[in-house]
PDB file of N, CA and C in Angstrom:
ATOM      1  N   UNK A   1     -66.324  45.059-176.424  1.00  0.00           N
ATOM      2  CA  UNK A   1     -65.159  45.680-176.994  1.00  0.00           C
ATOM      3  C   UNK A   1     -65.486  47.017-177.649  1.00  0.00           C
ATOM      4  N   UNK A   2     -66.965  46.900-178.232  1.00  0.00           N
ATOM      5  CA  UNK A   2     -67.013  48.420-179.008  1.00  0.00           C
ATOM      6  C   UNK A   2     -66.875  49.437-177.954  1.00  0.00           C
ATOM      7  N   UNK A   3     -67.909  48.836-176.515  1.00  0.00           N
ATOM      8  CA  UNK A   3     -67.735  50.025-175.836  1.00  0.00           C
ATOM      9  C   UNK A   3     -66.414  50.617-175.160  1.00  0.00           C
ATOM     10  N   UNK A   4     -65.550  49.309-174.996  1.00  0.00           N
ATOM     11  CA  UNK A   4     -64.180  50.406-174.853  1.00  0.00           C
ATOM     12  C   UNK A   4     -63.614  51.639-176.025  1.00  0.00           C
ATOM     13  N   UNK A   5     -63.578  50.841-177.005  1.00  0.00           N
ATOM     14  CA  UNK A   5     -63.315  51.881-177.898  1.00  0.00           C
ATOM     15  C   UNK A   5     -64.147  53.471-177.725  1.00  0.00           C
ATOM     16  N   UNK A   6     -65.507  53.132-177.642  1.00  0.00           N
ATOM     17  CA  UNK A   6     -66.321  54.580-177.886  1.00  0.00           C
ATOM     18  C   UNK A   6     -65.738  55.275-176.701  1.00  0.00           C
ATOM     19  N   UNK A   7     -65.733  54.324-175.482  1.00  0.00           N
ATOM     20  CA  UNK A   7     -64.946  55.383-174.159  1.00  0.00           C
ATOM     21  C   UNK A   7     -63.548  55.985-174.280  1.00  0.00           C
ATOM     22  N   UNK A   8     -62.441  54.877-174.767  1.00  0.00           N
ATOM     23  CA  UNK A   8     -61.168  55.416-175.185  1.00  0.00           C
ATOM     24  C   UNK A   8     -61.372  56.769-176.276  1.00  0.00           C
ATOM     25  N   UNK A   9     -62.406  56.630-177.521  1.00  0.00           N
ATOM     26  CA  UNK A   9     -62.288  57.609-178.234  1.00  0.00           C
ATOM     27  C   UNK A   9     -63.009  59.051-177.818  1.00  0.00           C
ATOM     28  N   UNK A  10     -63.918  59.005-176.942  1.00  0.00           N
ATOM     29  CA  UNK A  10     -64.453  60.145-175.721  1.00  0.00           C
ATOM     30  C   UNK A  10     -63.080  60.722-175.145  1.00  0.00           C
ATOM     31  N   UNK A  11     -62.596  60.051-174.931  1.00  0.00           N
ATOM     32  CA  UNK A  11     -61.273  60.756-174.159  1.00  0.00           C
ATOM     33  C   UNK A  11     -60.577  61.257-174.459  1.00  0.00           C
ATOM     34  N   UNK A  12     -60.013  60.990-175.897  1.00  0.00           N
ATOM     35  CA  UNK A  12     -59.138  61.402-176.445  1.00  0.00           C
ATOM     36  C   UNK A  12     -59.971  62.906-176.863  1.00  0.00           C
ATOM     37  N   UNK A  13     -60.889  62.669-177.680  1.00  0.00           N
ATOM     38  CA  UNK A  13     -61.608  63.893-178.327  1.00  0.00           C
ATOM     39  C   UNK A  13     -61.565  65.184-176.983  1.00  0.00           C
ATOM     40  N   UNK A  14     -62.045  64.897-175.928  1.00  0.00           N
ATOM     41  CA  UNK A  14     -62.120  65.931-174.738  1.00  0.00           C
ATOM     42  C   UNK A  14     -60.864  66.287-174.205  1.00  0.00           C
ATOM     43  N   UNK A  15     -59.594  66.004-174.595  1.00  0.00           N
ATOM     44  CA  UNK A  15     -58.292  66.476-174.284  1.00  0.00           C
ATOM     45  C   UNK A  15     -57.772  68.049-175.091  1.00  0.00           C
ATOM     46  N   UNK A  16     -58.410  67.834-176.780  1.00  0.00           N
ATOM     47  CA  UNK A  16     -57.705  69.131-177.284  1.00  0.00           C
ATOM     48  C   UNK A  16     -59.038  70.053-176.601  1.00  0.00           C
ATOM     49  N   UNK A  17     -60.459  69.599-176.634  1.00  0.00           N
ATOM     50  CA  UNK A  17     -60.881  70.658-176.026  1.00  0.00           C
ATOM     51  C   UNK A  17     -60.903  71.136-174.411  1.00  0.00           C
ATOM     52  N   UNK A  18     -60.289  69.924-173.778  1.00  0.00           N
ATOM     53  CA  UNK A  18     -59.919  70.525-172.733  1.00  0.00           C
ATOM     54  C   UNK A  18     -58.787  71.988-172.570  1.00  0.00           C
ATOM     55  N   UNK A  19     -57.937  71.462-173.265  1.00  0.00           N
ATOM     56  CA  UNK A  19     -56.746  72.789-173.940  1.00  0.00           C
ATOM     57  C   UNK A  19     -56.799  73.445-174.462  1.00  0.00           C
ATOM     58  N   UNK A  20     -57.640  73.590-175.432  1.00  0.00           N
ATOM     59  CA  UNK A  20     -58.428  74.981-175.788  1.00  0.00           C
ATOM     60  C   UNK A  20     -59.492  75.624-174.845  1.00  0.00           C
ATOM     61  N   UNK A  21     -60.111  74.931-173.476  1.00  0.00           N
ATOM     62  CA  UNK A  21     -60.704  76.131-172.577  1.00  0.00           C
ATOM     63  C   UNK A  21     -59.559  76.390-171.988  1.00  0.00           C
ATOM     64  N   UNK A  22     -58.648  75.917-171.648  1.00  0.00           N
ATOM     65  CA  UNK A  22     -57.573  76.576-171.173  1.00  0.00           C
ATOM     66  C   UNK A  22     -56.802  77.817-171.663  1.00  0.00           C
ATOM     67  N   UNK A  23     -56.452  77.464-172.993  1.00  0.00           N
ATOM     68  CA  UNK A  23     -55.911  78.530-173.368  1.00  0.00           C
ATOM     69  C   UNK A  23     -56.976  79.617-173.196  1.00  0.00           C
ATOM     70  N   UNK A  24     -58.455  79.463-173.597  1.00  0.00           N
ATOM     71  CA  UNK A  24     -59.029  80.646-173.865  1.00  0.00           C
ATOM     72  C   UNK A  24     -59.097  81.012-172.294  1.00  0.00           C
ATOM     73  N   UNK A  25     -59.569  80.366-171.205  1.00  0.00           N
ATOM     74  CA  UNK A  25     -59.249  81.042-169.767  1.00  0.00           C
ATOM     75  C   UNK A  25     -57.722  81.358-169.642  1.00  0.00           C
ATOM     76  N   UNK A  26     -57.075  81.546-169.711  1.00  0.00           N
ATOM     77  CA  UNK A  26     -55.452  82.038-169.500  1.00  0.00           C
ATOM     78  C   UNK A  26     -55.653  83.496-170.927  1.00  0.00           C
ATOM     79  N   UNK A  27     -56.503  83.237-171.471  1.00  0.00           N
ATOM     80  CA  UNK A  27     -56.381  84.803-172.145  1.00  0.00           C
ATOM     81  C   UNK A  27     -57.635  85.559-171.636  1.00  0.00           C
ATOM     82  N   UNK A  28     -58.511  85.134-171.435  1.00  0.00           N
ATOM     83  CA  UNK A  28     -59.348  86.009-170.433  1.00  0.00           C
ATOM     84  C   UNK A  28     -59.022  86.362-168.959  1.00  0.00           C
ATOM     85  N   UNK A  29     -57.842  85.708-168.238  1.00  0.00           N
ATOM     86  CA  UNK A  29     -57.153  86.035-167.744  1.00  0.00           C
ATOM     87  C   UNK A  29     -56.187  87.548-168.046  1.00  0.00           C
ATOM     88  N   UNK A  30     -55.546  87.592-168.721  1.00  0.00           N
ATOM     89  CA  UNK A  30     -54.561  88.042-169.191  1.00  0.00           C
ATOM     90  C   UNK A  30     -55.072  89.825-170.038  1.00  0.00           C
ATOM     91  N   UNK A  31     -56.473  89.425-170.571  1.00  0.00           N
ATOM     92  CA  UNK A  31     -57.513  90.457-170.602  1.00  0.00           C
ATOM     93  C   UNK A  31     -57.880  91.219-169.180  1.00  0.00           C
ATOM     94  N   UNK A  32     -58.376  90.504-168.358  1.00  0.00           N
ATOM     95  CA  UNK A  32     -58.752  91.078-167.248  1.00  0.00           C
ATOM     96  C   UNK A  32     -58.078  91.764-166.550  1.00  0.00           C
ATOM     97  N   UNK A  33     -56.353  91.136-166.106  1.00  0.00           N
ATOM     98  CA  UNK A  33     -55.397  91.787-166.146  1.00  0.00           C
ATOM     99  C   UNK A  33     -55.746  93.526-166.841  1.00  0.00           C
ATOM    100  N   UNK A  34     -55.648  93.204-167.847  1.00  0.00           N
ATOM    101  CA  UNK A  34     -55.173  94.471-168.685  1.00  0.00           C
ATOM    102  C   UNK A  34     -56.300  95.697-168.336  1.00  0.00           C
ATOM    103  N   UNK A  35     -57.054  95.149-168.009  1.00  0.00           N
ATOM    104  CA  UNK A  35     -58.172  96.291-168.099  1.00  0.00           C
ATOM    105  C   UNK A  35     -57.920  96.249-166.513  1.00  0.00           C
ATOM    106  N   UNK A  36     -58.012  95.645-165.533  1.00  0.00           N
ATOM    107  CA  UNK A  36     -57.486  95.868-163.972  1.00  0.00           C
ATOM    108  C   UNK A  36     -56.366  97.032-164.078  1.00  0.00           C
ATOM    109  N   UNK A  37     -55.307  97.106-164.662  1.00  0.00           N
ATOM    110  CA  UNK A  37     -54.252  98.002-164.813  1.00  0.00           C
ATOM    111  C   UNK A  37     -54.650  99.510-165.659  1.00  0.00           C
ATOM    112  N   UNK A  38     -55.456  99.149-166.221  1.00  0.00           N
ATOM    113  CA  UNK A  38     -55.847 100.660-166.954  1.00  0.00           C
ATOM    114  C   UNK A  38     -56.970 101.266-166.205  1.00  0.00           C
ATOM    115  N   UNK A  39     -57.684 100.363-165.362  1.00  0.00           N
ATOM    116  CA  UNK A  39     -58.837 100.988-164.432  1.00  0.00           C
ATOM    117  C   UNK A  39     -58.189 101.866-163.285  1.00  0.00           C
ATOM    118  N   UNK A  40     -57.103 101.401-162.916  1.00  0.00           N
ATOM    119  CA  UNK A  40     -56.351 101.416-161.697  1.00  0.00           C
ATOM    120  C   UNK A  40     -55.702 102.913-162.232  1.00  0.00           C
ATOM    121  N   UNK A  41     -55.285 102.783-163.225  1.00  0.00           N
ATOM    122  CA  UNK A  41     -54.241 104.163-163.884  1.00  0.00           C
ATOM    123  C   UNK A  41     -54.891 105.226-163.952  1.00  0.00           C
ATOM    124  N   UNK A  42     -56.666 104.681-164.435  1.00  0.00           N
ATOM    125  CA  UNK A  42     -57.416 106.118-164.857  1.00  0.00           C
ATOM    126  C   UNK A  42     -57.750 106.443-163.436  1.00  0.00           C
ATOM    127  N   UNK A  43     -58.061 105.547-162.088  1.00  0.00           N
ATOM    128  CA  UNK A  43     -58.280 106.164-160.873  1.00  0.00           C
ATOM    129  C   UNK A  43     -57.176 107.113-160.093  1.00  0.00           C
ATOM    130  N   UNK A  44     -56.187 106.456-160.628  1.00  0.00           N
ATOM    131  CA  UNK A  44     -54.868 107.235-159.813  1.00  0.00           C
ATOM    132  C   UNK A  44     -54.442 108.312-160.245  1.00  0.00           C
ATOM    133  N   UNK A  45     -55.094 108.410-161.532  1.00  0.00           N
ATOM    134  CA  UNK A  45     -55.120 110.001-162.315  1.00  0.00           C
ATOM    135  C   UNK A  45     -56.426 110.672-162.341  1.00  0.00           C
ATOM    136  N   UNK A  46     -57.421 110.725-161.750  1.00  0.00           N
ATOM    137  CA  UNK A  46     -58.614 111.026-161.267  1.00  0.00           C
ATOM    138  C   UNK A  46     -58.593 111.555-159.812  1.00  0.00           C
ATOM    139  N   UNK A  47     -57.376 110.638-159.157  1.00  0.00           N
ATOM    140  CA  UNK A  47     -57.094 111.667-157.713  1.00  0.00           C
ATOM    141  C   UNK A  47     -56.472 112.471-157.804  1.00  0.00           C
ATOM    142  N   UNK A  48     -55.545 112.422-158.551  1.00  0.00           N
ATOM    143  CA  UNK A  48     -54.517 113.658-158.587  1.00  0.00           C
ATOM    144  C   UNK A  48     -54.637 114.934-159.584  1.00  0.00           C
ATOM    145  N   UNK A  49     -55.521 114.782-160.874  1.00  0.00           N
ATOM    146  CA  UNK A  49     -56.073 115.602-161.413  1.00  0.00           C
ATOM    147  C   UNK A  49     -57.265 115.272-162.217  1.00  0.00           C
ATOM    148  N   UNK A  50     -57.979 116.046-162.527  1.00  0.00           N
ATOM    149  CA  UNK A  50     -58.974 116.310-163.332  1.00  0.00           C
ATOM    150  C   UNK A  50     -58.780 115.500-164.968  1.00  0.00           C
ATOM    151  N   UNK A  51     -59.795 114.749-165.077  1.00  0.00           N
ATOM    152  CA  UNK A  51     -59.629 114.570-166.408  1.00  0.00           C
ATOM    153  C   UNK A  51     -61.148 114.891-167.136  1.00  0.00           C
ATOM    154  N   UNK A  52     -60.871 115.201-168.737  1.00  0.00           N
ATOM    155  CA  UNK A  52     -61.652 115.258-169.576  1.00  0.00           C
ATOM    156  C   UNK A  52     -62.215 114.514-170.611  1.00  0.00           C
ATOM    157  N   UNK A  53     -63.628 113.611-170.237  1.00  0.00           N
ATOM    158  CA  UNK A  53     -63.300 113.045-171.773  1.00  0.00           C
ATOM    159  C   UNK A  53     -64.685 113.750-173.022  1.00  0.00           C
ATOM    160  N   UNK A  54     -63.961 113.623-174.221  1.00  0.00           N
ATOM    161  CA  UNK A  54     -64.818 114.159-175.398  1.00  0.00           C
ATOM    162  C   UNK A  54     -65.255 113.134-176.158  1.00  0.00           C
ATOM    163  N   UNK A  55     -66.814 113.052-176.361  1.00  0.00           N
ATOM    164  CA  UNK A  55     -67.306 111.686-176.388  1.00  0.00           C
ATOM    165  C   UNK A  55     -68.254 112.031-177.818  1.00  0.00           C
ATOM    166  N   UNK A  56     -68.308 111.746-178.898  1.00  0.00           N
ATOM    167  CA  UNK A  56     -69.431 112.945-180.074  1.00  0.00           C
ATOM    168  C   UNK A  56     -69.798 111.177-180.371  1.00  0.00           C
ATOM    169  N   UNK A  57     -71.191 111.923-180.236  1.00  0.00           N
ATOM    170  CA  UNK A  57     -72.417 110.600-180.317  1.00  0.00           C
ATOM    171  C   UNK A  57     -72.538 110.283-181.493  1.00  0.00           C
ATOM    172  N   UNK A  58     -72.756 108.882-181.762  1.00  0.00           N
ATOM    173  CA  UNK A  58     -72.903 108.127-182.971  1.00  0.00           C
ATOM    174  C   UNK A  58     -73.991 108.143-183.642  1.00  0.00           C
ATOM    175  N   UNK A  59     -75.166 108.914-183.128  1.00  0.00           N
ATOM    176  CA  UNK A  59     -76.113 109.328-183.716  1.00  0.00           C
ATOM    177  C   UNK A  59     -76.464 110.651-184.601  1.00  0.00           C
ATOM    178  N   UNK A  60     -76.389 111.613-183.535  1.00  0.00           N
ATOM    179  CA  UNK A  60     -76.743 112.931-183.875  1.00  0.00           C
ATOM    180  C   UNK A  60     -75.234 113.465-184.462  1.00  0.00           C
ATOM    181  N   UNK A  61     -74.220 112.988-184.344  1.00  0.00           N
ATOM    182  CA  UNK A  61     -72.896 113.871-184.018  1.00  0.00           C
ATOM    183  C   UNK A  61     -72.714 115.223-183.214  1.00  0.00           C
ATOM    184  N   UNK A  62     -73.436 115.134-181.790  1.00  0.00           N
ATOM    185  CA  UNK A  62     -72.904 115.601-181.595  1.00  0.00           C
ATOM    186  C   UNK A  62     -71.604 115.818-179.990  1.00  0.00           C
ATOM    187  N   UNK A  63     -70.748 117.043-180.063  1.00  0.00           N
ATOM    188  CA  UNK A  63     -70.053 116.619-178.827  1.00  0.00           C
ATOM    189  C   UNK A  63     -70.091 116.687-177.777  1.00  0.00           C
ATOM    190  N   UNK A  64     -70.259 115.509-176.682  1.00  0.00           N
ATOM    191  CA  UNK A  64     -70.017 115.641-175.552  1.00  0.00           C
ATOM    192  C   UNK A  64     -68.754 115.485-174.466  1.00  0.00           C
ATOM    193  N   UNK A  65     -68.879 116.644-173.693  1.00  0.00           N
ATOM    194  CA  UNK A  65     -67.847 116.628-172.878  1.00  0.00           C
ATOM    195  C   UNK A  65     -68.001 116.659-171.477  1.00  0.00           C
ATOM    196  N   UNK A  66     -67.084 115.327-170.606  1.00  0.00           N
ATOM    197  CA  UNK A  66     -67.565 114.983-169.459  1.00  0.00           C
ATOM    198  C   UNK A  66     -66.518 115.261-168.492  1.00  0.00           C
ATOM    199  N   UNK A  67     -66.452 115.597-167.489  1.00  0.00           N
ATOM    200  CA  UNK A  67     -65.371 115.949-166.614  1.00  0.00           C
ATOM    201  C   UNK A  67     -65.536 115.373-165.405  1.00  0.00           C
ATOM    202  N   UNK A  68     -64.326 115.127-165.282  1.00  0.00           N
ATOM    203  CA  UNK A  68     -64.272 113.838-163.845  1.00  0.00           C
ATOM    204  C   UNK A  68     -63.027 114.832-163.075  1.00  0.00           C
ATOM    205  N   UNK A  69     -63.109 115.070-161.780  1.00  0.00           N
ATOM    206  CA  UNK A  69     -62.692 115.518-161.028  1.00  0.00           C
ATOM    207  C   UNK A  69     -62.448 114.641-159.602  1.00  0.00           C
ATOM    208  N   UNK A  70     -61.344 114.318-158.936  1.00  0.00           N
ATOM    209  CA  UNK A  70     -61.669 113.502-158.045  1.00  0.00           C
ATOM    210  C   UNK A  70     -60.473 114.598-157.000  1.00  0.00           C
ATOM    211  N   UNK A  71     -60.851 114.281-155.647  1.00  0.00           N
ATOM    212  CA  UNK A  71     -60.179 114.404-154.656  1.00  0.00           C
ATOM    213  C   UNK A  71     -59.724 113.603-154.122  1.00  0.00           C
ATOM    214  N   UNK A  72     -58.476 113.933-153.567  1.00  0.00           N
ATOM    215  CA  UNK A  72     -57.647 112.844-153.183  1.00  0.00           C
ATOM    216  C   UNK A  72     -56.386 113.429-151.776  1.00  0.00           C
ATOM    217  N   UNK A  73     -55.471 112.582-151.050  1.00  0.00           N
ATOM    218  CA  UNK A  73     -55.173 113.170-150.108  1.00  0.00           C
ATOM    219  C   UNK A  73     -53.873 113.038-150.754  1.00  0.00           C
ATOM    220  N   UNK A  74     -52.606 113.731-150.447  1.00  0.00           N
ATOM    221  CA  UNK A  74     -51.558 113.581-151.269  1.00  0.00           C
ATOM    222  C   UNK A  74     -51.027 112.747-150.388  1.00  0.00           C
ATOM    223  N   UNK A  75     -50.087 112.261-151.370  1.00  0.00           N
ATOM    224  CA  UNK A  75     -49.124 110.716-150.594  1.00  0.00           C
ATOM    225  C   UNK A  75     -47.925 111.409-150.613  1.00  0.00           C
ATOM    226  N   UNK A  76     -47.431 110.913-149.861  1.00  0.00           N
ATOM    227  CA  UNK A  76     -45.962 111.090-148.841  1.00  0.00           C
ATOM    228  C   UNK A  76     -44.930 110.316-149.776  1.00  0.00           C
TER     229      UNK A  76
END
């Protein structure tokens, strides 16, 4: 009899943490998403123009500036 109990109470215990990897995969989901959509935005603005970024180092202070230029064919 004890050992049903210890198995019934195994089970129960592995349910909320089953639902909490869930939730946390459905927000690493939902992360990945987000950064998929902003990767996608900075490429589609990388074909069509030039961007700049200004980057001043956490060390020395000082600024760097990087330029991304992409070519691209124009869309119809």
């Amino acid at each position: 009899m004890a050992e049903k109990d210890k198995a019934g109470g195994v089970g129960q215990r592995q349910a909320p943490d089953i639902e909490q990897i869930k939730k946390r995969l459905d927000m690493l989901d939902q992360r990945l998403d987000n950064i998929d959509s902003i990767v996608t935005a900075v490429a589609e603005r990388v074909v069509s123009q030039p961007i700049t970024l200004n980057i001043t180092c956490p060390s020395c202070g000082k600024n760097v500036q990087i330029a991304i230029i992409g070519s691209g064919r124009p869309r119809v």
